[in-house]
C-alpha atoms as a PDB file:
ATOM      1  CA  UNK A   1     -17.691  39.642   4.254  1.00  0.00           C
ATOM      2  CA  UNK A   2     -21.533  39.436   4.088  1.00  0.00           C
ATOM      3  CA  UNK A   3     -22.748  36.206   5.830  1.00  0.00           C
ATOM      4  CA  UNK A   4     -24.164  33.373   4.142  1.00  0.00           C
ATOM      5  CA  UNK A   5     -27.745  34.106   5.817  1.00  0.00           C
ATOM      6  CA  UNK A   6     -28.068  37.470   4.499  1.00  0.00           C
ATOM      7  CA  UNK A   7     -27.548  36.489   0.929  1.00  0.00           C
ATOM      8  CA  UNK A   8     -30.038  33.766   1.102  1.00  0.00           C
ATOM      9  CA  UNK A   9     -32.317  35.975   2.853  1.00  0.00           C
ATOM     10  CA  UNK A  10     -32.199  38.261  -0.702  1.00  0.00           C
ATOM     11  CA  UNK A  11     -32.345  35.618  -2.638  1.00  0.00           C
ATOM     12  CA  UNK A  12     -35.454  34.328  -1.273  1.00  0.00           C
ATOM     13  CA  UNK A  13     -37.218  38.181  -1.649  1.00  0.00           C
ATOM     14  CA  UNK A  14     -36.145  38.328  -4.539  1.00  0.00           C
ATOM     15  CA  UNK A  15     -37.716  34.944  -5.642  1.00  0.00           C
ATOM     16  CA  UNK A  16     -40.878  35.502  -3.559  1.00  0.00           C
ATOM     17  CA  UNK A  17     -41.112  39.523  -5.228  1.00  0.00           C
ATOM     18  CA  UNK A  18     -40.761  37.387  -8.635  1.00  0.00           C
ATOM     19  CA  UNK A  19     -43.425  35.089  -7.588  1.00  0.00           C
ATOM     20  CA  UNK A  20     -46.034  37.529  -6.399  1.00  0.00           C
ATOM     21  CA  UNK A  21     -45.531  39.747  -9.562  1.00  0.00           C
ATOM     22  CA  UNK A  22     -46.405  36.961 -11.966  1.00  0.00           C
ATOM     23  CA  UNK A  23     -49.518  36.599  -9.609  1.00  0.00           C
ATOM     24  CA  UNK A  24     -50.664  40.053  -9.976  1.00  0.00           C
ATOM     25  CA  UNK A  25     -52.556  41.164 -13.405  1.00  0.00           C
ATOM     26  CA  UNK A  26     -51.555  44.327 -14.452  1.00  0.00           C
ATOM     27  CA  UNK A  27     -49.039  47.029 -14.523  1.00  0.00           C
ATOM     28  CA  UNK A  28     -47.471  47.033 -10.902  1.00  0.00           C
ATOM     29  CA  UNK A  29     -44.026  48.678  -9.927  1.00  0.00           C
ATOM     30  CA  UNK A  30     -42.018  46.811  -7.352  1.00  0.00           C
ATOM     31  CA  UNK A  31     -38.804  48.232  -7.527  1.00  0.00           C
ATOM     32  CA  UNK A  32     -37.266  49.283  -4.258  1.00  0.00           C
ATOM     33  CA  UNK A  33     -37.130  52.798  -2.693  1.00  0.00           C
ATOM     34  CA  UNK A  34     -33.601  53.835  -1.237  1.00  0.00           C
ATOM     35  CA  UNK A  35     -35.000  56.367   0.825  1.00  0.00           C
ATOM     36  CA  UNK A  36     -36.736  53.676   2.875  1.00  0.00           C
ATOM     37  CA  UNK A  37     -33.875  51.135   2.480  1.00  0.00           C
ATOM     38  CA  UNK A  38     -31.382  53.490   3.927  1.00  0.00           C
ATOM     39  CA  UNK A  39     -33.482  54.698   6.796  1.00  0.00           C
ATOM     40  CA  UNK A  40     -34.167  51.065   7.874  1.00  0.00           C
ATOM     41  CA  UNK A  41     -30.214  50.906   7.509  1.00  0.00           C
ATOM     42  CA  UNK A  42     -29.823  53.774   9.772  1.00  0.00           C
ATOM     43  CA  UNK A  43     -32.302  52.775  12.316  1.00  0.00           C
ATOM     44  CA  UNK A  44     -30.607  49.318  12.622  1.00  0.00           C
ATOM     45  CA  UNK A  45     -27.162  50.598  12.476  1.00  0.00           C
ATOM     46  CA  UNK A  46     -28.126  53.523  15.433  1.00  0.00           C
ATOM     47  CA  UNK A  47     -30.390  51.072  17.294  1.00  0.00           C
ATOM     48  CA  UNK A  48     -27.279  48.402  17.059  1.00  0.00           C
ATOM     49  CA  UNK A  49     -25.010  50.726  18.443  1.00  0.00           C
ATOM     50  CA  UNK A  50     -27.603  51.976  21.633  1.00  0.00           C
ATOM     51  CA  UNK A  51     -27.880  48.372  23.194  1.00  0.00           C
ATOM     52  CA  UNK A  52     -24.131  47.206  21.985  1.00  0.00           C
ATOM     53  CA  UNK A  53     -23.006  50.005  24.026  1.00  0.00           C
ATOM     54  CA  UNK A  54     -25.126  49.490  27.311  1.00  0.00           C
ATOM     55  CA  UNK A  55     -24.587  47.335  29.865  1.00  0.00           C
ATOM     56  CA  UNK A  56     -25.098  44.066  30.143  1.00  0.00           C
END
């Protein structure tokens, strides 16, 4: 079950991407690039893992 800070943590980039768009003039792209959302993803997940594992 995803936690209660996580969602509010997307809601709020997803307000403040909203936000900043309507600030910008012209044609701008900001929708979001898997590639770099799963390698953050993996980086977290592996880096999790490394110090969950070592001793204390």
């Amino acid at each position: 079950m995803p936690d209660s800070r996580a969602l509010f943590g997307l809601f709020v980039v997803r307000w403040a991407t909203s936000g900043l768009l309507t600030l910008h003039y012209g044609p701008l792209d900001a929708a979001p690039d898997w590639r770099v959302i799963g390698f953050n993803a993996t980086i977290a997940l592996r880096t999790s893992i490394l110090f969950g594992r070592a001793p204390a």
